[in-house]
Structure formats: structure tokens, C-alpha cells
C-alpha atoms as a PDB file:
ATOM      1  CA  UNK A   1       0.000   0.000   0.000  1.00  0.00           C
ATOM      2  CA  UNK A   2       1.262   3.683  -0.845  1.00  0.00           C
ATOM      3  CA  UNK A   3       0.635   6.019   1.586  1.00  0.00           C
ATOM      4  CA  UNK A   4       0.353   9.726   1.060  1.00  0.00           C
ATOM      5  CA  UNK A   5       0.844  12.420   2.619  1.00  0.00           C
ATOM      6  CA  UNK A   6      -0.690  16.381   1.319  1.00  0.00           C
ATOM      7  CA  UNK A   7       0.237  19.630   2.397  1.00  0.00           C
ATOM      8  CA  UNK A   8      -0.370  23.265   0.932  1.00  0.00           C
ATOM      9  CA  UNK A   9      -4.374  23.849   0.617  1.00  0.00           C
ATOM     10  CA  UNK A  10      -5.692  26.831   2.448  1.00  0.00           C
ATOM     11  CA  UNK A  11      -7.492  29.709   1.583  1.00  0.00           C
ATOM     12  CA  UNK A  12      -6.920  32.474  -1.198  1.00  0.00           C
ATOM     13  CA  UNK A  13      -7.897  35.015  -2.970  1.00  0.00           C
ATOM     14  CA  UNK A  14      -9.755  35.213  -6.317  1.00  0.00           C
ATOM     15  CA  UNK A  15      -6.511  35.670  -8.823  1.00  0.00           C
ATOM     16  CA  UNK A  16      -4.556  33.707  -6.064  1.00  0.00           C
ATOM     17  CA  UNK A  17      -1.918  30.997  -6.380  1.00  0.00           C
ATOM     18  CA  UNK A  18      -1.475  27.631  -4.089  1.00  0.00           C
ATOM     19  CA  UNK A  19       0.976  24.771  -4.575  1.00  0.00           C
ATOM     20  CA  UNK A  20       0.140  21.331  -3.564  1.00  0.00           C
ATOM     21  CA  UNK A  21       2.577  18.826  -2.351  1.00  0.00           C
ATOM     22  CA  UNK A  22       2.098  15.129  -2.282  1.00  0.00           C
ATOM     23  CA  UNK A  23       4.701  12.957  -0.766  1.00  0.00           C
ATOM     24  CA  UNK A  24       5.251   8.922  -1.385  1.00  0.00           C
ATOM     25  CA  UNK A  25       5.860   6.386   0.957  1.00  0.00           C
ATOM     26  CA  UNK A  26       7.492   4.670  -1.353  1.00  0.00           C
ATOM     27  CA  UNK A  27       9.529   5.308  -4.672  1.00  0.00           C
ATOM     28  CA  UNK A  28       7.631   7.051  -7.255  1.00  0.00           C
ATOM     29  CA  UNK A  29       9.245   5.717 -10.011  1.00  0.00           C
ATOM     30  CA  UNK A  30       7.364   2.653  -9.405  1.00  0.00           C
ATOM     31  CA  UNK A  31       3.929   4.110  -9.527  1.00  0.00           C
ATOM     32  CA  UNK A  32       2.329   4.015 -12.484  1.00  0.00           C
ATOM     33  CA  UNK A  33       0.071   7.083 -12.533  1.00  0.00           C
ATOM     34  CA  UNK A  34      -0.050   9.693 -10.564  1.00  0.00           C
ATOM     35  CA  UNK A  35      -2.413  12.455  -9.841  1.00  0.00           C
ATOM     36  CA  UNK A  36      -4.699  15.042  -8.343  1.00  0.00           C
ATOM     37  CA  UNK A  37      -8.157  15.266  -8.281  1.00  0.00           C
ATOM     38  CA  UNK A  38     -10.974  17.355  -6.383  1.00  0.00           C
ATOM     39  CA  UNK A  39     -14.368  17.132  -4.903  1.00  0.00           C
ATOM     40  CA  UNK A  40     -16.692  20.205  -4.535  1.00  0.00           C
ATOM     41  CA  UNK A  41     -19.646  20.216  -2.492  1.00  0.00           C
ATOM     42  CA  UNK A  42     -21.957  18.328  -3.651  1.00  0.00           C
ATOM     43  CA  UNK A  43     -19.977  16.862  -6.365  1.00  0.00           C
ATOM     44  CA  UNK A  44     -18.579  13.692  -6.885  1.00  0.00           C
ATOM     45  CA  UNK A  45     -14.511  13.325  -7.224  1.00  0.00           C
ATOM     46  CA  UNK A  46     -13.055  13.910 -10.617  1.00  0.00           C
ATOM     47  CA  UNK A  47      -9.518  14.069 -12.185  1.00  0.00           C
ATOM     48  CA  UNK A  48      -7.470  17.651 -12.308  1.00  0.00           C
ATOM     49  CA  UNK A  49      -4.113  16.069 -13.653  1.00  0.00           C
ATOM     50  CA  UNK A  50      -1.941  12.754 -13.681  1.00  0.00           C
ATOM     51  CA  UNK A  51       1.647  12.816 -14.681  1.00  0.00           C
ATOM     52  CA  UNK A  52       2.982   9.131 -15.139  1.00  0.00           C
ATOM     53  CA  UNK A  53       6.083   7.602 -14.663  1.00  0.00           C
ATOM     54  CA  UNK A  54       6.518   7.806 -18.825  1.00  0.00           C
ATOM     55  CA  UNK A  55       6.067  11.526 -18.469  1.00  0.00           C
ATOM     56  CA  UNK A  56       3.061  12.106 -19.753  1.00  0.00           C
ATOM     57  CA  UNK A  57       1.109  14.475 -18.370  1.00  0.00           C
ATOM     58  CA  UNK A  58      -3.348  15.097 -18.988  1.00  0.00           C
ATOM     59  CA  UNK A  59      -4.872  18.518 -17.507  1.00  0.00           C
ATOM     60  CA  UNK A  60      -8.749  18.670 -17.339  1.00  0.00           C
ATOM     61  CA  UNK A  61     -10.392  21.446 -19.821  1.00  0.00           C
ATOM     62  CA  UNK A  62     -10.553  23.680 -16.633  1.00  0.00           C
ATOM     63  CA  UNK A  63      -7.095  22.679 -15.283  1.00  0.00           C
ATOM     64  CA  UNK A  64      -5.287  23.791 -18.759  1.00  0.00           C
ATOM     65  CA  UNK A  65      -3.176  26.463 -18.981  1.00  0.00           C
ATOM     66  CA  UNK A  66      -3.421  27.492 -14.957  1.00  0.00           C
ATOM     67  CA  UNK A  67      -2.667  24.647 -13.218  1.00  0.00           C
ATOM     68  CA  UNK A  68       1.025  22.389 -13.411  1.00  0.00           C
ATOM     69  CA  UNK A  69       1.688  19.054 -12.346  1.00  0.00           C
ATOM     70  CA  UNK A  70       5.030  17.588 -11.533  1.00  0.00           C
ATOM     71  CA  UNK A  71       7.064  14.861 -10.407  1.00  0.00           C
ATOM     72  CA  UNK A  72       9.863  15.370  -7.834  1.00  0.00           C
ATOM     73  CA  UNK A  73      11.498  11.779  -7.749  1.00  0.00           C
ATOM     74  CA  UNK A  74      14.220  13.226  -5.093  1.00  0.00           C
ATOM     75  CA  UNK A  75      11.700  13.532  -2.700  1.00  0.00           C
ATOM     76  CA  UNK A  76       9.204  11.123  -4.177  1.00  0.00           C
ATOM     77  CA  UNK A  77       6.497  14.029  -4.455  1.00  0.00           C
ATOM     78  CA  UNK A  78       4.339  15.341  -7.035  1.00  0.00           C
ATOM     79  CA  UNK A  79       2.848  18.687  -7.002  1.00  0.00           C
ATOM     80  CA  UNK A  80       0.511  20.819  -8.188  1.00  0.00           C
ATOM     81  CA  UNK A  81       0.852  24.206  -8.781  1.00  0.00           C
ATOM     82  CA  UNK A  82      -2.457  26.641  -9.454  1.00  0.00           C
ATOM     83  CA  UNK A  83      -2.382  29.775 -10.147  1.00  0.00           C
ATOM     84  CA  UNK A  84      -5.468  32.399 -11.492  1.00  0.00           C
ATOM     85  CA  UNK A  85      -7.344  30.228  -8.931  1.00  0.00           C
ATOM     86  CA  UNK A  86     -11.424  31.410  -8.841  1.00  0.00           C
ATOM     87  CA  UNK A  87     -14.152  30.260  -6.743  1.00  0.00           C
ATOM     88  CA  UNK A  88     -15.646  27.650  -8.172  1.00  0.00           C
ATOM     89  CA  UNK A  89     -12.198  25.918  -8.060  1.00  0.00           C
ATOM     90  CA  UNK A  90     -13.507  25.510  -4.132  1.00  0.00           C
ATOM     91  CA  UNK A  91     -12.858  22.205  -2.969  1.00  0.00           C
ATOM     92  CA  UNK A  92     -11.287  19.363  -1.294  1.00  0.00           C
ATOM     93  CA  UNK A  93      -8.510  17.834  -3.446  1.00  0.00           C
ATOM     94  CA  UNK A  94      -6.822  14.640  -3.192  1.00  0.00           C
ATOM     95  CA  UNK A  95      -3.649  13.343  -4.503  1.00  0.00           C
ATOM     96  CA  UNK A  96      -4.008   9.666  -5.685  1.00  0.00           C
ATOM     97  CA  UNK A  97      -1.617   6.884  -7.009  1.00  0.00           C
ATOM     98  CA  UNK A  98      -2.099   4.407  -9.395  1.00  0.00           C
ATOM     99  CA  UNK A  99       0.245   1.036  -9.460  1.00  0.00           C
ATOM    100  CA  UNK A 100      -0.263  -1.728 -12.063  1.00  0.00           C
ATOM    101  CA  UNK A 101       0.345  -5.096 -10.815  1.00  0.00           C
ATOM    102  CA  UNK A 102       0.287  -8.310 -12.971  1.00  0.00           C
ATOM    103  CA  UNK A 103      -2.896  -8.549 -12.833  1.00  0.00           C
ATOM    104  CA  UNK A 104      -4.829  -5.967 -10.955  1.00  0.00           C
ATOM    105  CA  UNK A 105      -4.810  -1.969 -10.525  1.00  0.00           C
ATOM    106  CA  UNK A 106      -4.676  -0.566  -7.431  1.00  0.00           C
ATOM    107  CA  UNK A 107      -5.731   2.920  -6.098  1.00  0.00           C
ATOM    108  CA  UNK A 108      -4.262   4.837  -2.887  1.00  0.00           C
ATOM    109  CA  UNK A 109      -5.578   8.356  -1.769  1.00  0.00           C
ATOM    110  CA  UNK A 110      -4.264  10.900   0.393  1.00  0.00           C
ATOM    111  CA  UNK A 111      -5.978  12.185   3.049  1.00  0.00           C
ATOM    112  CA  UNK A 112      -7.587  15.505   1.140  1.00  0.00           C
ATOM    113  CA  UNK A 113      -6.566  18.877   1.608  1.00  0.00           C
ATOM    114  CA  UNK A 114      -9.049  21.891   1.820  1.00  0.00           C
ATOM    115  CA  UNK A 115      -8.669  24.677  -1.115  1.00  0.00           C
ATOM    116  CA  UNK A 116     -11.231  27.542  -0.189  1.00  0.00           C
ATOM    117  CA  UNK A 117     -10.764  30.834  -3.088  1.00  0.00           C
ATOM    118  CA  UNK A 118     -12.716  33.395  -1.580  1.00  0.00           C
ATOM    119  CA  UNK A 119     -12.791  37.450  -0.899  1.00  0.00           C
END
């Protein structure tokens, strides 16, 4: 099981920027997938971003152009960075890991960290 841990929500400003950090118990280069997603009130979870360990990288319509994903395999992180955040980007978000075994697919979630963009 991966465990991970998430740091860096909080609350901002309309126009505001927040990184998130998302560090690995174990060595990133062996996850497959990994990635950032979000849950608004009311809403069910969806995807932001994934980076995997081939490089590539997938944004959401919404996430393109003002939010970056990235891998840190020093520190066995991955990040996201959002900036021209607005209000209806309100919402818990939760940095997930995907590892491919032989034959199954297995999920691991952090533990969800609060993004509130209000004035």
C-alpha cells in the first residue's frame, strides 16, 4: 500500500496561487500514474491532472493552462501548482496513485486537503 501524505491547501484570494505537495511512501518511479483530483460540495470526485512515470502528463479542460503538475522523484512528491485560482475551483482535493500489478490496478488516496478561493 502507498501512503500519502498532502500539504499546501488553504485559503486564497480570487486571482490567487497555491501549490500542492504530495509525498510517497514509497519510490515514485514505481507508480504508475499519478495524480490530483478534487471534490466540490456536492460533487462527486473527478480528475485535475496525472503525470505518469513515462512523463506524460493530462490537464482537465478547466485545469489547462493554470494549473502544473510535476514529479519530484528526489523527494518522491508530485505537485501541483495553481495559479489564477477562482471560486468555483472551491474544494477538497486529493492526490491519488495508481500502481499496475500483474494482474490488478490498485488505487491509494491521500488524506484531502481543503482549497477555499474566496474574498
Amino acid at each position: 500500500q502507498v501512503q500519502l501524505v498532502e500539504s499546501g491547501g488553504g485559503l486564497v484570494q480570487p486571482g490567487g496561487s497555491l501549490r500542492l505537495s504530495c509525498v510517497s511512501s514509497v519510490d515514485i518511479k514505481s507508480i504508475y500514474q499519478l495524480g490530483w483530483y478534487r471534490q466540490g460540495p456536492g460533487d462527486i470526485r473527478g480528475l485535475v491532472a496525472s503525470i505518469r512515470n513515462t512523463g506524460e502528463i493530462e490537464y482537465r479542460k478547466f485545469a489547462e493552462g493554470r494549473f502544473t503538475i510535476s514529479r519530484d522523484n528526489a523527494k518522491n512528491s508530485v505537485n501541483l501548482q495553481m495559479n489564477t485560482l477562482k471560486p468555483e475551483d472551491t474544494a477538497v482535493y486529493f492526490c491519488n496513485a495508481q500502481v499496475n500489478y500483474t494482474s490488478s490496478i490498485k488505487h491509494d488516496w491521500g488524506q484531502g486537503s481543503q482549497v477555499t478561493v474566496s474574498s
